[in-house]
N, C-alpha and C. Protein backbone atom coordinates (compact mmCIF):
# COMPACT_ATOMS: atom_id res chain seq x y z
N UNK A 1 -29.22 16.15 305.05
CA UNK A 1 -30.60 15.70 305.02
C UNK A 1 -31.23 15.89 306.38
N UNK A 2 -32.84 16.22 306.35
CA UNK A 2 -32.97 16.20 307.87
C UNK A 2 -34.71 15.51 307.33
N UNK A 3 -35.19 15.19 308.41
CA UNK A 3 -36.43 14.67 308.64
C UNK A 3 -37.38 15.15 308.16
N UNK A 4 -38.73 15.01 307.83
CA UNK A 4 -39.67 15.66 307.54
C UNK A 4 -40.46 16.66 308.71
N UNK A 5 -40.45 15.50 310.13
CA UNK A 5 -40.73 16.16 311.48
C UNK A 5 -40.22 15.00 311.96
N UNK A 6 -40.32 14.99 313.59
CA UNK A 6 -39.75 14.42 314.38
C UNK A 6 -40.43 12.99 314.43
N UNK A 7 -39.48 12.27 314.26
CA UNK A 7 -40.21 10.87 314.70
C UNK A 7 -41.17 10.26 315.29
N UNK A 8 -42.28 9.73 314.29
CA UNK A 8 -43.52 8.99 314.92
C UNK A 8 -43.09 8.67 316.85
N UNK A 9 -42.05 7.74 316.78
CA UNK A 9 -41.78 7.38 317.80
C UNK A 9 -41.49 8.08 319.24
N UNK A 10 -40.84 9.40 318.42
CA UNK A 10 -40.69 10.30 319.80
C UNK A 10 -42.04 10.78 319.68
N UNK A 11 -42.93 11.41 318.97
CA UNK A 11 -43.95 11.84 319.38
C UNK A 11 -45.02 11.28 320.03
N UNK A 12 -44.87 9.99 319.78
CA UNK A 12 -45.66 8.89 320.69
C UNK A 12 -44.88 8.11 321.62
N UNK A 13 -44.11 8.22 322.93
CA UNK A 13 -43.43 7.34 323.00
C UNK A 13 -43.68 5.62 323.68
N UNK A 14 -45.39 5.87 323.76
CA UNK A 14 -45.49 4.65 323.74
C UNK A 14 -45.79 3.70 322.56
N UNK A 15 -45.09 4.07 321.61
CA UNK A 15 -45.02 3.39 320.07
C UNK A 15 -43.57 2.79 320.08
N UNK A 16 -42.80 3.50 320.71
CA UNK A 16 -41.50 3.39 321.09
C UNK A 16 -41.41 2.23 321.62
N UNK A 17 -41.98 2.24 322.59
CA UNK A 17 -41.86 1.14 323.73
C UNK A 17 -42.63 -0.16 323.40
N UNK A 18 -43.69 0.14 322.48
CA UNK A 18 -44.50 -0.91 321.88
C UNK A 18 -43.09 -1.76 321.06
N UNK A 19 -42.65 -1.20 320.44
CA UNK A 19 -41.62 -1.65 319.22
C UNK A 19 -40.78 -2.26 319.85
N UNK A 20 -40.05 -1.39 320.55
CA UNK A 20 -38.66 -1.84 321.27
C UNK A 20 -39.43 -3.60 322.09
N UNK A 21 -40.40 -3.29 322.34
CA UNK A 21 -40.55 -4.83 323.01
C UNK A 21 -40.70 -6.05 322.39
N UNK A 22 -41.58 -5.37 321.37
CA UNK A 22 -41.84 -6.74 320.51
C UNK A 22 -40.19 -7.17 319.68
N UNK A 23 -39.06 -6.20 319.31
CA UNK A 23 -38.05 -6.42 319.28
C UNK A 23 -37.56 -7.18 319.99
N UNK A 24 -37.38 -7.03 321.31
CA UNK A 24 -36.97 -7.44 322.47
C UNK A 24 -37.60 -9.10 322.64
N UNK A 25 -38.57 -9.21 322.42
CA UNK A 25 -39.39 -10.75 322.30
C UNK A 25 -38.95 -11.58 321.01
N UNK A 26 -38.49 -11.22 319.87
CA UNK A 26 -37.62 -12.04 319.14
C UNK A 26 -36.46 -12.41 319.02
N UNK A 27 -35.53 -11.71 320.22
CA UNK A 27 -34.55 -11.91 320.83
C UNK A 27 -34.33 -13.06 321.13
N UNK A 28 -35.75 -13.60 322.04
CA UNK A 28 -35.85 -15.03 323.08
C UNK A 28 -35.40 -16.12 322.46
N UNK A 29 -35.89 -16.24 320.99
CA UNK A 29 -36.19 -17.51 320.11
C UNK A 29 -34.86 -17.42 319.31
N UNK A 30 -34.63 -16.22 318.58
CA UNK A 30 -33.61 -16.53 317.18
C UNK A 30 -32.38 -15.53 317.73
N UNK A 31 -30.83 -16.26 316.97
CA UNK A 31 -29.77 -15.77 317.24
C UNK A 31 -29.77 -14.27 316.75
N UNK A 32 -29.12 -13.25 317.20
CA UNK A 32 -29.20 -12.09 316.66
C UNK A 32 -28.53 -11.69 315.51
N UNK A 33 -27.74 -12.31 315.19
CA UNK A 33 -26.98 -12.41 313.59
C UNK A 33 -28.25 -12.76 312.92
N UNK A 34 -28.53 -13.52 313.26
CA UNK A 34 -29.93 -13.89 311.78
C UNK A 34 -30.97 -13.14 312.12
N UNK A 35 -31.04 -12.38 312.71
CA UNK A 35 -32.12 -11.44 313.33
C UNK A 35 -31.68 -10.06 312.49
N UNK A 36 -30.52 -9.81 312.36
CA UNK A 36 -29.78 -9.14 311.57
C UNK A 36 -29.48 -8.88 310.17
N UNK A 37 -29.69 -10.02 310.02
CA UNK A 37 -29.77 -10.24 308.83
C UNK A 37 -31.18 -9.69 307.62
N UNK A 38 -31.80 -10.70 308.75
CA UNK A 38 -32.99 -10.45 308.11
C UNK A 38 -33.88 -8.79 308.16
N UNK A 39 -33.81 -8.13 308.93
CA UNK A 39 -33.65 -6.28 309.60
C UNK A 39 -32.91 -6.37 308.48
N UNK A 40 -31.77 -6.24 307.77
CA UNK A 40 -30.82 -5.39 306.82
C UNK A 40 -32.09 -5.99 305.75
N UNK A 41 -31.98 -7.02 305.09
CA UNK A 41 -32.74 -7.73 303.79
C UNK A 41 -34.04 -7.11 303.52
N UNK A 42 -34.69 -7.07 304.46
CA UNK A 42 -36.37 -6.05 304.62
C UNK A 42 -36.00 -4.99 303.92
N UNK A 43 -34.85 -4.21 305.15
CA UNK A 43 -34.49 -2.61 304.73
C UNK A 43 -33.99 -2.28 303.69
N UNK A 44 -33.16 -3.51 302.46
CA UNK A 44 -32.76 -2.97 301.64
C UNK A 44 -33.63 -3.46 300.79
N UNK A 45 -35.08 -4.40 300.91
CA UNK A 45 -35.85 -4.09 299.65
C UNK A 45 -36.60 -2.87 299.97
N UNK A 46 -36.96 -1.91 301.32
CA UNK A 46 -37.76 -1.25 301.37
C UNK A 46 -37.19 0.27 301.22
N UNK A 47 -35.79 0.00 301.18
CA UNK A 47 -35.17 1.11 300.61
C UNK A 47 -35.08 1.85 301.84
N UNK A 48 -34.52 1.48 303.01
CA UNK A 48 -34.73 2.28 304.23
C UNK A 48 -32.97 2.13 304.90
N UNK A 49 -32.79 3.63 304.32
CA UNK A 49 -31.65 4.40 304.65
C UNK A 49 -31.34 3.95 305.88
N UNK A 50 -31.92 4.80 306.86
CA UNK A 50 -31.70 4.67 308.39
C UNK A 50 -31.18 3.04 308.59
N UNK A 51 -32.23 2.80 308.36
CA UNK A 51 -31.87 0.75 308.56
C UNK A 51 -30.44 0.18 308.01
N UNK A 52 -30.65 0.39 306.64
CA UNK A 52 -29.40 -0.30 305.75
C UNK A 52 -27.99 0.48 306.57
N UNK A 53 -27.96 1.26 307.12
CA UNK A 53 -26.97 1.90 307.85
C UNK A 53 -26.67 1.08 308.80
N UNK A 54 -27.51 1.07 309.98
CA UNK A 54 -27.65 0.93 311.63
C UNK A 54 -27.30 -0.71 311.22
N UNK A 55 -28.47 -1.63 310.44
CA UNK A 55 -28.07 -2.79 310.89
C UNK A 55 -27.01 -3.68 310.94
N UNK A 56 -26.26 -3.49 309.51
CA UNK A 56 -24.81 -4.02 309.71
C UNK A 56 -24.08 -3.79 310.58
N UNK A 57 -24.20 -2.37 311.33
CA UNK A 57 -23.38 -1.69 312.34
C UNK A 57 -23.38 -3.35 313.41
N UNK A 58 -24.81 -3.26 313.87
CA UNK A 58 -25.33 -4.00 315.08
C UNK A 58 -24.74 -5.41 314.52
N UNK A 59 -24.93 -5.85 313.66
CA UNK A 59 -24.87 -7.23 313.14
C UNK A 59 -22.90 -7.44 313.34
N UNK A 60 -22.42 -6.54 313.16
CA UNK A 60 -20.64 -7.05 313.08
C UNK A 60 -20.55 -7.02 314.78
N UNK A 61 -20.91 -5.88 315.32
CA UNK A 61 -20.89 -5.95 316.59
C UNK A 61 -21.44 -7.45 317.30
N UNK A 62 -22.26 -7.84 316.74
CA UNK A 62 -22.59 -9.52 317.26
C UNK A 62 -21.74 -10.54 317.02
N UNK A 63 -20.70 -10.37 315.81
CA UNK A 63 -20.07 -11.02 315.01
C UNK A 63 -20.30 -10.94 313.53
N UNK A 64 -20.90 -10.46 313.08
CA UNK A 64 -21.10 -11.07 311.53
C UNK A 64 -19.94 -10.86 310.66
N UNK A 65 -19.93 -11.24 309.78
CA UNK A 65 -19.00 -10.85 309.03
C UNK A 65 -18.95 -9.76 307.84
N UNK A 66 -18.03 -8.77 307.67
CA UNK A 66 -18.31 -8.47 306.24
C UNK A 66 -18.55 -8.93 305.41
N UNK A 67 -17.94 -10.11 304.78
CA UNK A 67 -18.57 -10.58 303.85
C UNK A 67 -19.69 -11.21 303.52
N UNK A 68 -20.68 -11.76 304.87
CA UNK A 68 -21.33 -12.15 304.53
C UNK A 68 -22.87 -11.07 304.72
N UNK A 69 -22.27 -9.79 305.44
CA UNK A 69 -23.15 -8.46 305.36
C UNK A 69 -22.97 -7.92 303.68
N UNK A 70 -22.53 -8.12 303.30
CA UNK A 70 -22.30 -7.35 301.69
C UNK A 70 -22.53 -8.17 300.86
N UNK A 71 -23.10 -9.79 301.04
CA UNK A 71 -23.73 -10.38 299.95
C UNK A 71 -25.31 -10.68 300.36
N UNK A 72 -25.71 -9.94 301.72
CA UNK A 72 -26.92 -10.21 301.66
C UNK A 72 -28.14 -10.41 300.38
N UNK A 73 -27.54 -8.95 299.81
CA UNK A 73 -28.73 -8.38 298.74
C UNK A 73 -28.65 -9.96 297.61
N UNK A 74 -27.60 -10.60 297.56
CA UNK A 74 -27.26 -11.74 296.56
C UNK A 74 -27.21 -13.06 297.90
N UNK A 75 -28.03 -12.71 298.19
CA UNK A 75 -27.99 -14.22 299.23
C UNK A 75 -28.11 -16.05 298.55
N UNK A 76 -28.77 -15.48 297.61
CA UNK A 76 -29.34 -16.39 296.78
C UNK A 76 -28.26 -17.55 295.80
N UNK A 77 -27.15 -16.38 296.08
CA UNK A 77 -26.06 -16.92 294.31
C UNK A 77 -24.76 -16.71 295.42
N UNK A 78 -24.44 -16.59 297.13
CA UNK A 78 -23.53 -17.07 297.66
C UNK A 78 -23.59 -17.84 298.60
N UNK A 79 -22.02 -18.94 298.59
CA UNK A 79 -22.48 -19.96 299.63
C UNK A 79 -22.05 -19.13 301.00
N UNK A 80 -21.84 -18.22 301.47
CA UNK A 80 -22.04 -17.75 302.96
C UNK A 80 -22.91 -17.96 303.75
N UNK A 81 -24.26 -18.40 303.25
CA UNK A 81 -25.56 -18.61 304.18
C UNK A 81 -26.12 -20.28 304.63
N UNK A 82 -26.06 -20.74 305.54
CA UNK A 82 -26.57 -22.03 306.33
C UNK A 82 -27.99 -22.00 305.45
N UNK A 83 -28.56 -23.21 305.51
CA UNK A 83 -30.00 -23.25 304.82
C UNK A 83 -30.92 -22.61 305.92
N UNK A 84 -30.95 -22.78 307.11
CA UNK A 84 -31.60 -21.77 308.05
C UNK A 84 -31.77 -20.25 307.68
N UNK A 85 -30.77 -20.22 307.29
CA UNK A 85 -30.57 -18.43 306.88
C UNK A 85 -30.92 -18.37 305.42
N UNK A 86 -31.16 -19.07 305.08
CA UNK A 86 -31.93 -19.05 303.74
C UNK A 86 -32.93 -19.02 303.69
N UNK A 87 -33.48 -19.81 304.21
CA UNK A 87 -34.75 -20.01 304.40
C UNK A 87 -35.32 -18.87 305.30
N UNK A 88 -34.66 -17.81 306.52
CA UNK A 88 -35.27 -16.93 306.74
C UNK A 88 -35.14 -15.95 306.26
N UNK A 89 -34.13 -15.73 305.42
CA UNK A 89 -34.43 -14.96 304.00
C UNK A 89 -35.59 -14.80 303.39
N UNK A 90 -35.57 -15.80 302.29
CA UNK A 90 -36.59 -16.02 302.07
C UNK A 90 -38.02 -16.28 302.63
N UNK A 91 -38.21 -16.08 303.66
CA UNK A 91 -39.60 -15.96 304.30
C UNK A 91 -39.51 -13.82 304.21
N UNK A 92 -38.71 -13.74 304.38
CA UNK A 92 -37.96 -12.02 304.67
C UNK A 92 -38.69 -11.27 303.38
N UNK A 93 -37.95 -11.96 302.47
CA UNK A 93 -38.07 -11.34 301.23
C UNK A 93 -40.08 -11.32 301.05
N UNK A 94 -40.59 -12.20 301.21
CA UNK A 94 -41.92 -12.84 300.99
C UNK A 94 -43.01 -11.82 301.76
N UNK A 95 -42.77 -12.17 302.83
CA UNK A 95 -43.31 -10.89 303.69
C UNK A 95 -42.91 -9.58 303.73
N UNK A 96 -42.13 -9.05 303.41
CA UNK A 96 -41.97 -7.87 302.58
C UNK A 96 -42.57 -7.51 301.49
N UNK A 97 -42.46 -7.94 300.57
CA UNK A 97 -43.20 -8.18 299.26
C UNK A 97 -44.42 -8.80 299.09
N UNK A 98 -45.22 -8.17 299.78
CA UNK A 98 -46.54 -8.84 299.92
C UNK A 98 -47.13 -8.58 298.43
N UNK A 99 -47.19 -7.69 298.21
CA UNK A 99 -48.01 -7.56 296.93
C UNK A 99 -47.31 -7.68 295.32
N UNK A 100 -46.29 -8.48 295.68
CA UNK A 100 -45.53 -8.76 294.28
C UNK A 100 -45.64 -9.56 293.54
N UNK A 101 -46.62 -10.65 294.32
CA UNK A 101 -47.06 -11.93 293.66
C UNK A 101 -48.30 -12.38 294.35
N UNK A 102 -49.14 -13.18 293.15
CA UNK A 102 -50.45 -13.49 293.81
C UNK A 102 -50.56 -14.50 294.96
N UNK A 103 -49.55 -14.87 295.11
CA UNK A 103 -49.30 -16.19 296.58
C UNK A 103 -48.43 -15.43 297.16
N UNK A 104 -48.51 -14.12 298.03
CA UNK A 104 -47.70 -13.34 298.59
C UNK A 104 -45.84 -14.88 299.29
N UNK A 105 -46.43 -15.60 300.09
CA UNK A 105 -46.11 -16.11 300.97
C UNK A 105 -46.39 -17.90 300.14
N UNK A 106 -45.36 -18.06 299.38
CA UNK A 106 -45.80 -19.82 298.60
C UNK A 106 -45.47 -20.93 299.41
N UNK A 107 -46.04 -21.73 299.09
CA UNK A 107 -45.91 -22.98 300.36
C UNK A 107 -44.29 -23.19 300.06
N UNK A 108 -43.49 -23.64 299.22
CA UNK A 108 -42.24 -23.75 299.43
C UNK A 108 -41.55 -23.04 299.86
N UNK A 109 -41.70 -21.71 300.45
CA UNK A 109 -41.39 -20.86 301.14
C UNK A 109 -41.50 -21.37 302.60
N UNK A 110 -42.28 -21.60 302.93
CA UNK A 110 -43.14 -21.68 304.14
C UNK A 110 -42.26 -22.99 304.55
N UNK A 111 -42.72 -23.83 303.71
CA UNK A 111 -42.33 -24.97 304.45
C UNK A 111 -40.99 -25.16 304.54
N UNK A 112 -40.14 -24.10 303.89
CA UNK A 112 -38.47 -24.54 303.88
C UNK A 112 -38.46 -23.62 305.43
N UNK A 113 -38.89 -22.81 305.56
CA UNK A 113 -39.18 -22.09 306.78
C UNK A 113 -39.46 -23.24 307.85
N UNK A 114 -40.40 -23.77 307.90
CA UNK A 114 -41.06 -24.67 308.79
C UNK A 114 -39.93 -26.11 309.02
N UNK A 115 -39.35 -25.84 308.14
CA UNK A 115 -38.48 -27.40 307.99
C UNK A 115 -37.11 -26.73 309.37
N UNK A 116 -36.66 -25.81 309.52
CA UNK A 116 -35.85 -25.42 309.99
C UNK A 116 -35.85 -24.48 311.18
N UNK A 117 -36.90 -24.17 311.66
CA UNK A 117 -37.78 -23.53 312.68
C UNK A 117 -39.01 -24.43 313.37
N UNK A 118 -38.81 -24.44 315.00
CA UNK A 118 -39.59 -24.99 315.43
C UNK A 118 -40.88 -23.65 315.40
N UNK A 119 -41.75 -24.03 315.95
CA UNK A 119 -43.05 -23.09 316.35
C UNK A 119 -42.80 -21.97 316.97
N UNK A 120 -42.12 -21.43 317.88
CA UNK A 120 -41.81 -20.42 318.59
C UNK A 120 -40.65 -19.64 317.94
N UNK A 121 -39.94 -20.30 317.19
CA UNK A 121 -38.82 -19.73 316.78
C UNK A 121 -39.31 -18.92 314.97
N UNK A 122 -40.16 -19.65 314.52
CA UNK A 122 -41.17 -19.30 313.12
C UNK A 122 -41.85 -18.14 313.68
N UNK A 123 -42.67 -18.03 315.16
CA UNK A 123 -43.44 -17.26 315.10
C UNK A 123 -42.71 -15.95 315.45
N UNK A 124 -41.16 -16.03 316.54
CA UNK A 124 -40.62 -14.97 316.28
C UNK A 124 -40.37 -14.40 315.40
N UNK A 125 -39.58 -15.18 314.48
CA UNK A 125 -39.57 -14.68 312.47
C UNK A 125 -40.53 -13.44 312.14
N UNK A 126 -41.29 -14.46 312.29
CA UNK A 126 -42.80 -13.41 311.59
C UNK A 126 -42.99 -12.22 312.30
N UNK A 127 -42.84 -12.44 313.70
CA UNK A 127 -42.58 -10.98 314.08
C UNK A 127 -41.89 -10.11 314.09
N UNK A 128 -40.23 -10.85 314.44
CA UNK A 128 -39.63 -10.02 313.67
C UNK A 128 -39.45 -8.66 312.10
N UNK A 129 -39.51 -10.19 310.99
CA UNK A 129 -40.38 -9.57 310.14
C UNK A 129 -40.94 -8.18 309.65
N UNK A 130 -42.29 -8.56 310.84
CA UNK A 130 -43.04 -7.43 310.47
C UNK A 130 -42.69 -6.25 311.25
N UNK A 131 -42.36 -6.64 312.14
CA UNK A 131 -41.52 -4.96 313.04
C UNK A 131 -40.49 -4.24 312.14
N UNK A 132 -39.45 -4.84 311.39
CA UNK A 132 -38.67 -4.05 310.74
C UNK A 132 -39.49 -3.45 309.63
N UNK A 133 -40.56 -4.17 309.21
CA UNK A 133 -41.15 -3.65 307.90
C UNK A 133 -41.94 -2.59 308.74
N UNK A 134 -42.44 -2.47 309.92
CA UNK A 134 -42.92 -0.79 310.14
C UNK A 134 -41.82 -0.16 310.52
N UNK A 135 -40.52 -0.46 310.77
CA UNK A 135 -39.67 0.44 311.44
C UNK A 135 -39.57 1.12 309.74
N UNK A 136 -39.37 0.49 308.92
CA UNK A 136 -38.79 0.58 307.34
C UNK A 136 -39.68 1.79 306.70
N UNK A 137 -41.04 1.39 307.01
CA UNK A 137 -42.39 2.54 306.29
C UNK A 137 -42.74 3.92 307.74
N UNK A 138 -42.23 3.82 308.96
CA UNK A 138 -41.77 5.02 309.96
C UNK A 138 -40.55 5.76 309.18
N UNK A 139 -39.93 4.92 309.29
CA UNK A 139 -38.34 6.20 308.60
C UNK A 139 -38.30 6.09 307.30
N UNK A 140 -38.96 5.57 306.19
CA UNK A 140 -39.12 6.00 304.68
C UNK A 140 -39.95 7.33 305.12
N UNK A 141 -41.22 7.38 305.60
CA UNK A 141 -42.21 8.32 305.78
C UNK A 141 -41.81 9.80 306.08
N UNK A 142 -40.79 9.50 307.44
CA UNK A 142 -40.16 10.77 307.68
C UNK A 142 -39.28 10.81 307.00
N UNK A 143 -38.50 10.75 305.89
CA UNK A 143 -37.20 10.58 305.35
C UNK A 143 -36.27 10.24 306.65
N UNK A 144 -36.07 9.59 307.53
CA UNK A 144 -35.05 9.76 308.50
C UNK A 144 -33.74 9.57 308.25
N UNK A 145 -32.84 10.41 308.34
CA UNK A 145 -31.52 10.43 307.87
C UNK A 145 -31.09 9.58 308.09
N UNK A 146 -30.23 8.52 307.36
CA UNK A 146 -29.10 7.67 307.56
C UNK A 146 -28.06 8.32 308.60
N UNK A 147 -27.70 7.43 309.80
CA UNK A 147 -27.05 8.00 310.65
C UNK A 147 -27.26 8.39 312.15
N UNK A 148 -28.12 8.94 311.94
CA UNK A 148 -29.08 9.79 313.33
C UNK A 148 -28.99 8.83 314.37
N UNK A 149 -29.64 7.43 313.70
CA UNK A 149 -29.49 6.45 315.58
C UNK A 149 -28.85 5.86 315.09
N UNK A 150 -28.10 5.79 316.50
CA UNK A 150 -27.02 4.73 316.52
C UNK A 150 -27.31 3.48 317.40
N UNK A 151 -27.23 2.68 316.54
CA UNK A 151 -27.93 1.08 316.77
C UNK A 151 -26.95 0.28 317.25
């Protein structure tokens, strides 16, 4: 498989650097296993090869576990996940799926979110979040091969 053309990112590389930072700023607040987590969960509703590859890589390297990297997609129906990690799941899943339901984002969402996240640590979420969901619609766009970066 190869690309369509060369990466948004290399061709701009201050898109690069835009990304990599705001990455870098959700670092501050949330552990990187659940940072991990939630990067794989995005990528495998958005169907993003490159991602579903790279992130488990990064995530065992932090610690995670296999098993609890291979029940992400079923997060829901195993006990491997703390209610923290549920709950940023599910904020994951929500903001991803913006247009799947008419309350993109439902208050019981939110507030199981809010119950377990202070203010700074919610607002990293959300940024988080949304950075993997453009990293996800960058490398769907180019087809970017599964593989290529190594994360």
């Amino acid at each position: 498989m190869h690309a369509r053309m060369n990466h948004p990112v290399m061709v701009v590389p201050d898109a690069m650097k835009a990304l990599q930072a705001l990455g870098e700023l959700t670092k501050k607040d949330l552990p990187e296993k659940l940072l991990e987590l939630v990067h794989l969960r995005a990528s495998q509703i958005n169907g993003c090869s490159a991602c579903v590859d790279m992130h488990p890589k990064i995530a065992k390297r932090a610690g995670e576990t296999d098993e609890r990297l291979f029940s992400v997609a079923a997060w829901r129906d195993t006990p491997y996940f703390t209610e923290g990690e549920r709950a940023a799941l599910a904020l994951t899943e929500a903001l991803t799926r913006l247009s799947d339901r008419p309350d993109p984002v439902p208050d019981e969402v939110w507030s199981e979110a809010d119950k377990h996240f202070d203010e700074a640590e919610l607002a990293a979420l959300i940024l988080a979040i949304a950075n993997i969901n453009v990293w996800n619609r960058l490398n769907i766009a180019v087809r970017q091969p599964a593989g290529v970066w190594k994360g």
